[in-house]
N, C-alpha and C. Protein backbone atom coordinates (compact mmCIF):
# COMPACT_ATOMS: atom_id res chain seq x y z
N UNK A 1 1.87 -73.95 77.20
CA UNK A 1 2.94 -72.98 77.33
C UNK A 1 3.96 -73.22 76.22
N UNK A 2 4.88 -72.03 76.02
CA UNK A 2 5.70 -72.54 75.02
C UNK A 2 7.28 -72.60 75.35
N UNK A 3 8.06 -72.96 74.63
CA UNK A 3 9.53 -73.13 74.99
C UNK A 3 10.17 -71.99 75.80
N UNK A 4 10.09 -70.57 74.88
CA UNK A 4 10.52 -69.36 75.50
C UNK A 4 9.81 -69.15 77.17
N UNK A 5 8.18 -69.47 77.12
CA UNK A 5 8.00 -69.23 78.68
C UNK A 5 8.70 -70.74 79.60
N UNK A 6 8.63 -71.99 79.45
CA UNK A 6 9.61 -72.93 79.68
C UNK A 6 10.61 -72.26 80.49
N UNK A 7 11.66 -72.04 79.29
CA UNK A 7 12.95 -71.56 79.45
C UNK A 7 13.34 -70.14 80.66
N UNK A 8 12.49 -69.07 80.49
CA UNK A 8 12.25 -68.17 81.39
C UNK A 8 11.96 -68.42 82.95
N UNK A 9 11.00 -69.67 83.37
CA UNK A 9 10.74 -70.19 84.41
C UNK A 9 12.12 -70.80 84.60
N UNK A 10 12.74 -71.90 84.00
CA UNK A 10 13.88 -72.33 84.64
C UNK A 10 15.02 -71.75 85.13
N UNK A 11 14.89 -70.42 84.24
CA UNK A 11 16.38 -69.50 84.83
C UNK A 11 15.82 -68.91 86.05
N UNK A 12 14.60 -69.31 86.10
CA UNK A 12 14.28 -68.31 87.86
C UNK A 12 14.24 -69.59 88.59
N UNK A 13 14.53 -70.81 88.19
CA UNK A 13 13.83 -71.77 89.67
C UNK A 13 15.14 -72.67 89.95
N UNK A 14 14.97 -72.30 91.06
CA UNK A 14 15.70 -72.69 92.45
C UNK A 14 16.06 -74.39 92.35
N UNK A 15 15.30 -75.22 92.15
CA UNK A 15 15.44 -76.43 91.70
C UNK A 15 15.48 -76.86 90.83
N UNK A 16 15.89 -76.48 89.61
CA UNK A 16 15.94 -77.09 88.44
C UNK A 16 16.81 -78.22 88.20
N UNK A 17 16.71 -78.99 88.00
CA UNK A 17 17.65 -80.05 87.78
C UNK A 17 17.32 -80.61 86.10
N UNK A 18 19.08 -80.48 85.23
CA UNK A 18 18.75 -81.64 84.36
C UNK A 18 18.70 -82.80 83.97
N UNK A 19 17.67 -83.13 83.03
CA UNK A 19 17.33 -85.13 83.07
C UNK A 19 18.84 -85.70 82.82
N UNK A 20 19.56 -85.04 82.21
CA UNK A 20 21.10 -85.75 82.03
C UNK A 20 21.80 -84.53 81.92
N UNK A 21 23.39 -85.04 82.26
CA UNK A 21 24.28 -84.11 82.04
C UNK A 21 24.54 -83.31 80.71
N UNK A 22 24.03 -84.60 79.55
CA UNK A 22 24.32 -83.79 78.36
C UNK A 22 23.14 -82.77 78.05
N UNK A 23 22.55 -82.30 78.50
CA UNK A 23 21.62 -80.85 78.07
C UNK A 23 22.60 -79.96 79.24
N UNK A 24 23.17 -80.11 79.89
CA UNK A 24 24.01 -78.92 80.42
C UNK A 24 25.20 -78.47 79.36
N UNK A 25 25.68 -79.89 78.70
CA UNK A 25 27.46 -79.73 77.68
C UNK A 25 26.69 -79.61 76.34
N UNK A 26 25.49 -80.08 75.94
CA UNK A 26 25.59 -80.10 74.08
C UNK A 26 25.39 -78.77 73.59
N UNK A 27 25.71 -78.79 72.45
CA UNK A 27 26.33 -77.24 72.15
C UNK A 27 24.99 -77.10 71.60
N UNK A 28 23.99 -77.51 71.36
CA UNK A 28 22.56 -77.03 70.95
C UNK A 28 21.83 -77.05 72.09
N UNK A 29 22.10 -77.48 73.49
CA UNK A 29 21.00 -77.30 74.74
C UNK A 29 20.85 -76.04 74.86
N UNK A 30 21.74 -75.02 75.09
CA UNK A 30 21.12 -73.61 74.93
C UNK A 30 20.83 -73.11 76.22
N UNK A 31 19.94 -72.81 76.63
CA UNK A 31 19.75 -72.33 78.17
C UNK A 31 18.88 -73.47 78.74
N UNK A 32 18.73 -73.52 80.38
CA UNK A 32 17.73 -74.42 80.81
C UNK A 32 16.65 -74.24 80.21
N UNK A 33 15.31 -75.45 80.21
CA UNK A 33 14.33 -75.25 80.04
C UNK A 33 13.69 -76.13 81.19
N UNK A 34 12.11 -76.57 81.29
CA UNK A 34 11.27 -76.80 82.38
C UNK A 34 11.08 -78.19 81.35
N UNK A 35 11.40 -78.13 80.11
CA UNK A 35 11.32 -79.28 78.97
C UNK A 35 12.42 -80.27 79.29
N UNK A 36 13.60 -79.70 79.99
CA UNK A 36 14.72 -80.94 79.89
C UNK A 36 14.99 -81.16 81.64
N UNK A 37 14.20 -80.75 82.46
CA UNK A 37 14.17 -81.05 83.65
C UNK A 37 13.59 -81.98 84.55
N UNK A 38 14.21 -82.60 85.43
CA UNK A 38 14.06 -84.26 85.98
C UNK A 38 12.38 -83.87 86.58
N UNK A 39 12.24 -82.53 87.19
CA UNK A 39 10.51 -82.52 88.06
C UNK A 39 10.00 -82.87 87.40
N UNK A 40 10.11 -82.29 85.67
CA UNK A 40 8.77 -82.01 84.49
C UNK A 40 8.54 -83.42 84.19
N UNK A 41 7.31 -83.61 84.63
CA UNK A 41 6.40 -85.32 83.72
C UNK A 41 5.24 -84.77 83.59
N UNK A 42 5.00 -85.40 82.04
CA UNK A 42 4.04 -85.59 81.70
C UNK A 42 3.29 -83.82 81.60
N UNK A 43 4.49 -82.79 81.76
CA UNK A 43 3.84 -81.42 81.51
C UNK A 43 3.73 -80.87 82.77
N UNK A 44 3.77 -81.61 83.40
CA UNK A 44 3.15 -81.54 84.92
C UNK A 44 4.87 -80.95 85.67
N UNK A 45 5.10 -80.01 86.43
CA UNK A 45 6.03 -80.16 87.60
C UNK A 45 6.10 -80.74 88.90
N UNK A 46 6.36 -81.65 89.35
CA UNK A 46 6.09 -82.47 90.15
C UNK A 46 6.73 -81.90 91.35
N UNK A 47 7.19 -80.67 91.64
CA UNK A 47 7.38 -79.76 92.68
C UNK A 47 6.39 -78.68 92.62
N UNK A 48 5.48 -78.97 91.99
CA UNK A 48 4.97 -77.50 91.77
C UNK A 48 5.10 -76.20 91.68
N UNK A 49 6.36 -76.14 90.86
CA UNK A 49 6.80 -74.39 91.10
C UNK A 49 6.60 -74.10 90.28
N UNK A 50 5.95 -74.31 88.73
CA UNK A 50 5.71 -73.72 87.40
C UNK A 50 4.91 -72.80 87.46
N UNK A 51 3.75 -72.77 88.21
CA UNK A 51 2.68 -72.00 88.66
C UNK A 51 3.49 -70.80 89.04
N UNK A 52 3.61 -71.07 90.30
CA UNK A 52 4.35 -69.82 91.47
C UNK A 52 4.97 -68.84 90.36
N UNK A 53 6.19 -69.28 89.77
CA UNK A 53 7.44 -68.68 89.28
C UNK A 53 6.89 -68.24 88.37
N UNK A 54 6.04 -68.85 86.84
CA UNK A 54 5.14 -68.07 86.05
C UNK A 54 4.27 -66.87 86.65
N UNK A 55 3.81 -66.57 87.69
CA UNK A 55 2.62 -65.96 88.05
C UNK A 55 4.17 -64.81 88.49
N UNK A 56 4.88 -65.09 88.79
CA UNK A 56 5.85 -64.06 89.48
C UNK A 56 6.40 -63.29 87.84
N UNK A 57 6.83 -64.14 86.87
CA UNK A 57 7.11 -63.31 85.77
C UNK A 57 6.22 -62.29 84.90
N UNK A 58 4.77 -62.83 85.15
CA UNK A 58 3.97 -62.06 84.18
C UNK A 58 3.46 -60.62 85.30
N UNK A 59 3.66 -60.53 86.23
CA UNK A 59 3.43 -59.39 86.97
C UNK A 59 4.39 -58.41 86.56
């Protein structure tokens, strides 16, 4: 997947949390992504909502 679909999933999900405060304040974090979020390891969402919420945008 790439940054832009990333980023699109996080403004829809309900749990997003970031790995640190500074990707919420640095003036280059920009919008959420699924890249700077505590679920995302290893690519993987460890809540499993990347699936769900993707499958809901491309409809």
């Amino acid at each position: 997947m790439n940054r832009e679909t990333y980023t699109k999933i996080a403004q829809r999900c309900s749990e997003f949390k970031p790995v640190s405060d500074m990707f919420k304040n640095a003036v280059d974090a920009g919008e959420p992504t699924c890249l700077n979020c505590k679920h995302l390891k290893h690519g993987i969402c460890n809540i499993d909502l990347i699936d769900p919420i993707k499958a809901n945008i491309e409809k």
